[in-house]
N, C-alpha and C. Protein backbone atom coordinates (compact mmCIF):
# COMPACT_ATOMS: atom_id res chain seq x y z
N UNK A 1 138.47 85.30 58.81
CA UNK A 1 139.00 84.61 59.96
C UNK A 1 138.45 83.20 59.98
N UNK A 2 139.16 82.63 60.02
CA UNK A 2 138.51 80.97 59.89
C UNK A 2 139.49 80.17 61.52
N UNK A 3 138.60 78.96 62.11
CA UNK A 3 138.24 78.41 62.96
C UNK A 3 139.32 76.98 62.43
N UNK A 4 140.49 76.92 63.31
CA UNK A 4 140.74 75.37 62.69
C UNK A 4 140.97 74.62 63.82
N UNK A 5 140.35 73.29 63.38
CA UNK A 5 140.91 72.22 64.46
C UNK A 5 141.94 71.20 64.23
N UNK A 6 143.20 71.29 64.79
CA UNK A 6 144.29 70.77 64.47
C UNK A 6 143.95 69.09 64.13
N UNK A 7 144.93 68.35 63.36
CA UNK A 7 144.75 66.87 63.02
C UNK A 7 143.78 66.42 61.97
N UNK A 8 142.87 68.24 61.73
CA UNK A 8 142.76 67.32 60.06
C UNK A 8 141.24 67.03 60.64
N UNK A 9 140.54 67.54 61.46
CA UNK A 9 139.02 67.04 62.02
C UNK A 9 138.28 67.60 61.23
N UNK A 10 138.15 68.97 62.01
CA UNK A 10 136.90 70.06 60.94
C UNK A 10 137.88 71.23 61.22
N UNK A 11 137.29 71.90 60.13
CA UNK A 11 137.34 73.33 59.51
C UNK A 11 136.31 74.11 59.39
N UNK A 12 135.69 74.87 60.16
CA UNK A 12 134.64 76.06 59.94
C UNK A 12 135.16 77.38 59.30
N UNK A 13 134.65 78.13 58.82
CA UNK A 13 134.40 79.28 58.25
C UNK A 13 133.77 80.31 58.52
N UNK A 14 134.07 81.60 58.64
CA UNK A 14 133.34 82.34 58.94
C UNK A 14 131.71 82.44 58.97
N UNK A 15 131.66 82.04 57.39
CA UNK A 15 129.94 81.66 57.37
C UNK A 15 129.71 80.43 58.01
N UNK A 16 130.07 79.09 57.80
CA UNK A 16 129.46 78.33 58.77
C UNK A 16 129.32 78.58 60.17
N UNK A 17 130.34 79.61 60.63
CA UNK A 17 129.89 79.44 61.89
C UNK A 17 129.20 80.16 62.56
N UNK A 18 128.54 80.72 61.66
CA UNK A 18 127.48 82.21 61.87
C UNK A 18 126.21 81.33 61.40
N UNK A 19 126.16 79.91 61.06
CA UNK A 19 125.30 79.12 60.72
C UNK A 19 124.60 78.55 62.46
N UNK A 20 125.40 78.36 63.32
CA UNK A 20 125.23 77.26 64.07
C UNK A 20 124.40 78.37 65.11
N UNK A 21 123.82 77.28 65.69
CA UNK A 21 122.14 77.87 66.43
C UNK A 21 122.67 77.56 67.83
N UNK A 22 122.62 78.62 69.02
CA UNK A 22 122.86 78.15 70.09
C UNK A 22 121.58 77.69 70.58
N UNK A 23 120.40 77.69 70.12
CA UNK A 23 119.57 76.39 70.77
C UNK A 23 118.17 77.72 71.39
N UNK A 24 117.32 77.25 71.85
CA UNK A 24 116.52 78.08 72.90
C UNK A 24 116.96 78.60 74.10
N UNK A 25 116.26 79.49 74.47
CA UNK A 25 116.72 80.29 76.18
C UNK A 25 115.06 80.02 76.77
N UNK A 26 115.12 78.64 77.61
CA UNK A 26 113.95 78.80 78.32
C UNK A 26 114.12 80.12 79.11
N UNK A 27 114.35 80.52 79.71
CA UNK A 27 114.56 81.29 80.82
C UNK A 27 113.95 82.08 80.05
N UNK A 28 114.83 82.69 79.04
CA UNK A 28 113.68 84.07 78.27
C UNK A 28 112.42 83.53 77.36
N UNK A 29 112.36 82.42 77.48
CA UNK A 29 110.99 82.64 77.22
C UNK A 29 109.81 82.15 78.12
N UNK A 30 109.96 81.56 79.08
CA UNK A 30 108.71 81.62 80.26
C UNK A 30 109.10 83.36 81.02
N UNK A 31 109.86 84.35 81.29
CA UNK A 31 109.89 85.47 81.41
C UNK A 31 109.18 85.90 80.60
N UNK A 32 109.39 86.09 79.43
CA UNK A 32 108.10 86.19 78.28
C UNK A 32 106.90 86.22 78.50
N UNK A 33 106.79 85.18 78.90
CA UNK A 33 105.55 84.62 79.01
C UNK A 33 105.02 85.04 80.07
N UNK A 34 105.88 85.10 81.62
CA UNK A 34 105.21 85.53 82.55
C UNK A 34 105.22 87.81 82.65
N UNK A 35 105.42 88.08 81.34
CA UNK A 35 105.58 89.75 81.16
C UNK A 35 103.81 89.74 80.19
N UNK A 36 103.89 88.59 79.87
CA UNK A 36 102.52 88.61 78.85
C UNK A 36 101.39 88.40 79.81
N UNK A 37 101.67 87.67 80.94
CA UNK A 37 100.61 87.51 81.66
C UNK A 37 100.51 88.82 82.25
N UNK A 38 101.44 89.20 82.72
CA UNK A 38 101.42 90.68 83.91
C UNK A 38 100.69 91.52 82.84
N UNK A 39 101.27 91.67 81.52
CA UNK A 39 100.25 92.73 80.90
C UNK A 39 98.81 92.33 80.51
N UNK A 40 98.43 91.28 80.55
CA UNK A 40 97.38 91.11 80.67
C UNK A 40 96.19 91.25 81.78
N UNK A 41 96.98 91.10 82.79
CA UNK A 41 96.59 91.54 83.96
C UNK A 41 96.36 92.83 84.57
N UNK A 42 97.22 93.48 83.69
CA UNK A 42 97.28 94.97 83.79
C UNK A 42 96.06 95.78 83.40
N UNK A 43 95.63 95.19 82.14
CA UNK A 43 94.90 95.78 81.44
C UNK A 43 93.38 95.12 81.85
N UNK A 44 92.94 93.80 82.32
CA UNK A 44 92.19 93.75 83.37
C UNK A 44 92.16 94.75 84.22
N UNK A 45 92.79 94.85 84.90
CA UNK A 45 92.84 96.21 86.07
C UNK A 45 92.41 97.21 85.65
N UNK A 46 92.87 97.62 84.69
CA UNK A 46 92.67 99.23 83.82
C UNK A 46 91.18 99.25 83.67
N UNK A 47 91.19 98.25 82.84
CA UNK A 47 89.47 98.22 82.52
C UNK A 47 88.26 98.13 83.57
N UNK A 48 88.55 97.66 84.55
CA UNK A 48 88.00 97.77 85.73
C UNK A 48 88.09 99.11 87.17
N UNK A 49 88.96 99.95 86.52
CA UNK A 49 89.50 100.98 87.05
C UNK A 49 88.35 101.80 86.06
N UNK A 50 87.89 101.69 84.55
CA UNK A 50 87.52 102.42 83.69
C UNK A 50 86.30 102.60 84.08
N UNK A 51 85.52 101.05 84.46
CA UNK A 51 83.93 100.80 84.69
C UNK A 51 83.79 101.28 86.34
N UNK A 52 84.54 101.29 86.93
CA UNK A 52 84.59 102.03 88.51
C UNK A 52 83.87 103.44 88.40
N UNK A 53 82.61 103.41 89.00
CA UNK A 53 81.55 105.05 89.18
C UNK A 53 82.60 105.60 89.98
N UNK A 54 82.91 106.86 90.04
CA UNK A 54 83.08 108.14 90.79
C UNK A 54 82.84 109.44 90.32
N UNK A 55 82.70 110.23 91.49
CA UNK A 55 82.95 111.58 90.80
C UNK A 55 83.74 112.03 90.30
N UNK A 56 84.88 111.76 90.28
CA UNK A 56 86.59 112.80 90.11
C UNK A 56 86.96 111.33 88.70
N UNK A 57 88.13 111.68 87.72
CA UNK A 57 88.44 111.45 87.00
C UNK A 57 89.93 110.52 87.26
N UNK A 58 89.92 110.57 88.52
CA UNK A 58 91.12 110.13 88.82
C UNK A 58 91.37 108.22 88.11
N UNK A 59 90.68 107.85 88.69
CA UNK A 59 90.38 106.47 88.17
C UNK A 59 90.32 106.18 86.72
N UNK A 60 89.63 107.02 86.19
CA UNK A 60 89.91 106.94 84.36
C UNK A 60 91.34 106.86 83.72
N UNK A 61 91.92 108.19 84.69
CA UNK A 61 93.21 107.89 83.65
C UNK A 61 94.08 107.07 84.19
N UNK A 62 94.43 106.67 85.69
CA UNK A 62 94.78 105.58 86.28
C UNK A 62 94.21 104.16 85.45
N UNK A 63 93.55 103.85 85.00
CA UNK A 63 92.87 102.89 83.98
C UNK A 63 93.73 103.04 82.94
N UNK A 64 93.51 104.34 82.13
CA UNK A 64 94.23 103.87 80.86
C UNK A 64 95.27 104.06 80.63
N UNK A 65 96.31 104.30 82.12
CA UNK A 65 97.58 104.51 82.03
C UNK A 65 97.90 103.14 82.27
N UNK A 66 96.94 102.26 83.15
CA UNK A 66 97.29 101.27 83.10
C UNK A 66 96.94 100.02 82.06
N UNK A 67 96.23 100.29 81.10
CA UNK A 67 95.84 99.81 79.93
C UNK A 67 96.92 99.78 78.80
N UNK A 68 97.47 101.25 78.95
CA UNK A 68 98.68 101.42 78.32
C UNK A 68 100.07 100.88 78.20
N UNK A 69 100.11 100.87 79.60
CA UNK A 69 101.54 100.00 79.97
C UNK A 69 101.41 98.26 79.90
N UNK A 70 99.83 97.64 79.88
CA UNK A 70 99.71 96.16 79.67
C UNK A 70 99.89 96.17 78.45
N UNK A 71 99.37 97.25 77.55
CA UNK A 71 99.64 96.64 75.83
C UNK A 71 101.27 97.01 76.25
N UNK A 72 102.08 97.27 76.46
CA UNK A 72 103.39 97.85 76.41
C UNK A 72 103.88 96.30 76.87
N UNK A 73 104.16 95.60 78.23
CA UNK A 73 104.05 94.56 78.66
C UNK A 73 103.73 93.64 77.79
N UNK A 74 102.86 93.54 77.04
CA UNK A 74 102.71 92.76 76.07
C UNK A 74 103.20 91.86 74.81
N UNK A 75 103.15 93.89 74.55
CA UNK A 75 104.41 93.35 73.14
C UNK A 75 106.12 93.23 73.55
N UNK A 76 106.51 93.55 74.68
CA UNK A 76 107.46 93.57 75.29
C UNK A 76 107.58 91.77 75.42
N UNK A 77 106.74 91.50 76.03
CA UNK A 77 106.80 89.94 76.16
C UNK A 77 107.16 88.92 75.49
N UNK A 78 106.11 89.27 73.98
CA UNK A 78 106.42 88.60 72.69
C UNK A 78 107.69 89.03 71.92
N UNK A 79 107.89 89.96 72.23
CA UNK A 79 109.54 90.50 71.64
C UNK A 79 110.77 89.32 72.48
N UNK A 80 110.15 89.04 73.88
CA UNK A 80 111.14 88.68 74.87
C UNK A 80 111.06 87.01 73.83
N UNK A 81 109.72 86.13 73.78
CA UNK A 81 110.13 85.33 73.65
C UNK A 81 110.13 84.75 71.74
N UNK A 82 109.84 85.85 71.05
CA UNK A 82 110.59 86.15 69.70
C UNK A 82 112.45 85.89 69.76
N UNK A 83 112.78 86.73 70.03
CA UNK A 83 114.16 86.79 70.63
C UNK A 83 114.84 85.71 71.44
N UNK A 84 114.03 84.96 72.08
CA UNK A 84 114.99 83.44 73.08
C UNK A 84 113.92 82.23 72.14
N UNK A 85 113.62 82.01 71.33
CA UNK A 85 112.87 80.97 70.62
C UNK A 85 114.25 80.83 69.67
């Protein structure tokens, strides 16, 4: 399937036009960026949920569930702004 522009201007091609770059997506990448902060933040929390004394166990795994989901957040983030770069 080829692309023509009448009068003889340009002619694209299937491959050229699978060449052309629509450019950056700020938007997805300060989202990115602000999913990288949240998981970072997350996992602050967690870790501070970890060093928290109690008796009951509750807090431990509340920690590393939330430790879990900041690395998740994370790489989620860098995927986001992998993908809009």
């Amino acid at each position: 399937m080829e692309a023509v522009i009448t009068l003889g201007m340009i002619e694209l091609t299937r491959d050229e036009m699978m060449l052309i770059d629509g450019g950056r997506n700020i938007i997805g990448i300060i989202g990115g960026a602000a999913t990288i902060v949240g998981g970072v933040a997350s996992i602050v929390g967690g870790v501070a949920a970890l060093l928290t004394p109690e008796p009951t166990t509750l807090t431990k795994v509340g920690g590393y569930a939330a430790i879990v989901g900041g690395a998740a957040a994370i790489v989620a983030g860098a995927c986001a702004i992998k993908e809009s770069w």
